[in-house]
Structure formats: structure tokens, C-alpha cells
C-alpha atoms as a PDB file:
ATOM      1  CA  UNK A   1      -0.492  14.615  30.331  1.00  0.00           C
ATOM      2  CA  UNK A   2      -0.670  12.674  26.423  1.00  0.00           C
ATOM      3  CA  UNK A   3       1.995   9.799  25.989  1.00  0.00           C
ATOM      4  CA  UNK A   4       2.445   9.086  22.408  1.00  0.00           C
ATOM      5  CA  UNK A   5       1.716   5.665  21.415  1.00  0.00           C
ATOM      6  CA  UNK A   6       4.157   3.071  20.535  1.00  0.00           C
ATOM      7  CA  UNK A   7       4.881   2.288  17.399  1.00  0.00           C
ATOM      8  CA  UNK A   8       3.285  -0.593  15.141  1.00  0.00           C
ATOM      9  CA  UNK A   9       6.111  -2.706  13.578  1.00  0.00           C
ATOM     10  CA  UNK A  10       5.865  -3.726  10.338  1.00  0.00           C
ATOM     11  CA  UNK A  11       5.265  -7.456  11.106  1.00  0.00           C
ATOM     12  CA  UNK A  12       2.065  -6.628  12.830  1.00  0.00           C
ATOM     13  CA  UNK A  13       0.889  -4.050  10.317  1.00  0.00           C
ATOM     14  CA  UNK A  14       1.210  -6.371   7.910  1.00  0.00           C
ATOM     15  CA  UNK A  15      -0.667  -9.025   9.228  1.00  0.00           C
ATOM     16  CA  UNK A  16      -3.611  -6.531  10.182  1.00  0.00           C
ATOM     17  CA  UNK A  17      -3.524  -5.471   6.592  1.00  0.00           C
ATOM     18  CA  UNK A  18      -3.358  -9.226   5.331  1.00  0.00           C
ATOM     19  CA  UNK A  19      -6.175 -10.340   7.613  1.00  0.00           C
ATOM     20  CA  UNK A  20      -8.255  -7.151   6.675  1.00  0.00           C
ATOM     21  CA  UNK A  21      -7.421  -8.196   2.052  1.00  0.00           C
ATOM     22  CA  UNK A  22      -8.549 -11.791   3.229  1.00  0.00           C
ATOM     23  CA  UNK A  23     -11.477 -10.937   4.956  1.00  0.00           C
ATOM     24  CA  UNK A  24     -12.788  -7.976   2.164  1.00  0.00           C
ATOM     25  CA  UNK A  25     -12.283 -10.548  -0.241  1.00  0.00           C
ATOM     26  CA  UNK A  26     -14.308 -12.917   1.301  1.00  0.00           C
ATOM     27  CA  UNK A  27     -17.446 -10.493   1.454  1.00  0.00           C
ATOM     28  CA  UNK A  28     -16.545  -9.453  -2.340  1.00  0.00           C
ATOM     29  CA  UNK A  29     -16.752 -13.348  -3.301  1.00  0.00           C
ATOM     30  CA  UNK A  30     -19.815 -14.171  -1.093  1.00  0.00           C
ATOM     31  CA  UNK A  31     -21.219 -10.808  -2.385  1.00  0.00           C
ATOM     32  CA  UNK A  32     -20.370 -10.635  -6.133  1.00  0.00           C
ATOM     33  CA  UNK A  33     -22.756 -13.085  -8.680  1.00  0.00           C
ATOM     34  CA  UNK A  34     -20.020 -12.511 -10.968  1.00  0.00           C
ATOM     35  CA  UNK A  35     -17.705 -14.652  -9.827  1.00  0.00           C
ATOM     36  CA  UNK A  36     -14.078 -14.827  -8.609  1.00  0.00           C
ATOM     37  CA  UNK A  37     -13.064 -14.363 -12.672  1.00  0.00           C
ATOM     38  CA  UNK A  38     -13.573 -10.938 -13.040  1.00  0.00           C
ATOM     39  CA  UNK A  39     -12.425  -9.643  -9.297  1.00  0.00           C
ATOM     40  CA  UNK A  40      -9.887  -7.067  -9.468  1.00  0.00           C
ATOM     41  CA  UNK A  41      -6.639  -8.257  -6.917  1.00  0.00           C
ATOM     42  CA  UNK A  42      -6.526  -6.632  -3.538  1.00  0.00           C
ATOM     43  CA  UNK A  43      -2.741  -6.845  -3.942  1.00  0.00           C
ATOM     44  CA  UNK A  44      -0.898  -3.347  -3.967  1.00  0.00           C
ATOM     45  CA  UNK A  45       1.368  -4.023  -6.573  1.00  0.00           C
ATOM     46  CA  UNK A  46       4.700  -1.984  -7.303  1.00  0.00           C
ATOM     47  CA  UNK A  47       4.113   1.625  -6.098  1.00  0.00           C
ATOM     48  CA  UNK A  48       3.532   4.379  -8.627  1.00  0.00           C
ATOM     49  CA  UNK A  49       6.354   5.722 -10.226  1.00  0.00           C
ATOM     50  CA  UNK A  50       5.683   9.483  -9.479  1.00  0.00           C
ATOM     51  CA  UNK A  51       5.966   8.831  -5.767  1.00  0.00           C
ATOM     52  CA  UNK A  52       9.562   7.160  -5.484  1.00  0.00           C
ATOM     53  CA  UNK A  53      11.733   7.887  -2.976  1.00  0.00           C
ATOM     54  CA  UNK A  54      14.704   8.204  -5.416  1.00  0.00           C
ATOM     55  CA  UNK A  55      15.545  11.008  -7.245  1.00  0.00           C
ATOM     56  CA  UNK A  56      15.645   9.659 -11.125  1.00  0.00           C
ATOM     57  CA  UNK A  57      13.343  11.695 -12.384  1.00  0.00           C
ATOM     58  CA  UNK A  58      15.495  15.609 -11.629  1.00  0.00           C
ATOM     59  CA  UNK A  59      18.467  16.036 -13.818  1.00  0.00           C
ATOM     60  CA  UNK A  60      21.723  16.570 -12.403  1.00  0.00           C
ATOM     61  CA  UNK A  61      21.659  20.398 -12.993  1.00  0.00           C
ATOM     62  CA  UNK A  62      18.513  20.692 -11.234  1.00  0.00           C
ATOM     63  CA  UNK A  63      19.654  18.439  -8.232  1.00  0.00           C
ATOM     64  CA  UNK A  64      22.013  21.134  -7.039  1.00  0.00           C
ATOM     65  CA  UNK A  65      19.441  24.019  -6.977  1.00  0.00           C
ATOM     66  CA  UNK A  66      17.285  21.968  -4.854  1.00  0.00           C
ATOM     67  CA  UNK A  67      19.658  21.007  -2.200  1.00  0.00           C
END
């Protein structure tokens, strides 16, 4: 029988993902003959506006027809 698998918690995702920036970055550097000057940031940055979890974007009137 499948047993789901635990959970990641966030700690430990985020210290996959931050070992997997630092190490892509590396390569990029060691890679690139332009330099580190005109690398674009591995950082993710704020998140896009048209995927928020809030609801700012639907007018009041509109809020109640989609409840």
C-alpha cells in the first residue's frame, strides 16, 4: 500500500533552495567571461502582483457574486 510522504518544512526547503542559488551561481561565475557585473540576481524578489493571495484587485460588487 502508498504512504504519502512527510512534509518538507520550510526551514529545510529553504536551505535546499539556498544551497542550490549558491551553487548555480558558482557555475554561472566560473562559466561566464563576462563577469560577475552583468549577472542577473538569482534572488526571487517580491512575487508578481497578478498572483496575490489577496483580493485587491475585484471590486466590492464583484466580491459578492464570486462567493
Amino acid at each position: 500500500m502508498a504512504v504519502p510522504k512527510k512534509r518538507t518544512s520550510k526551514s529545510k526547503k529553504k536551505h535546499r533552495n539556498k544551497i542550490w542559488r549558491e551553487k548555480a551561481l558558482s557555475y554561472i561565475r566560473s562559466e561566464s567571461k563576462v563577469g560577475i557585473e552583468k549577472l542577473v540576481p538569482l534572488t526571487t524578489g517580491e512575487k508578481p502582483s497578478g498572483f496575490s493571495s489577496t483580493r485587491r484587485g475585484i471590486s466590492k460588487k464583484n466580491r459578492k457574486n464570486i462567493r
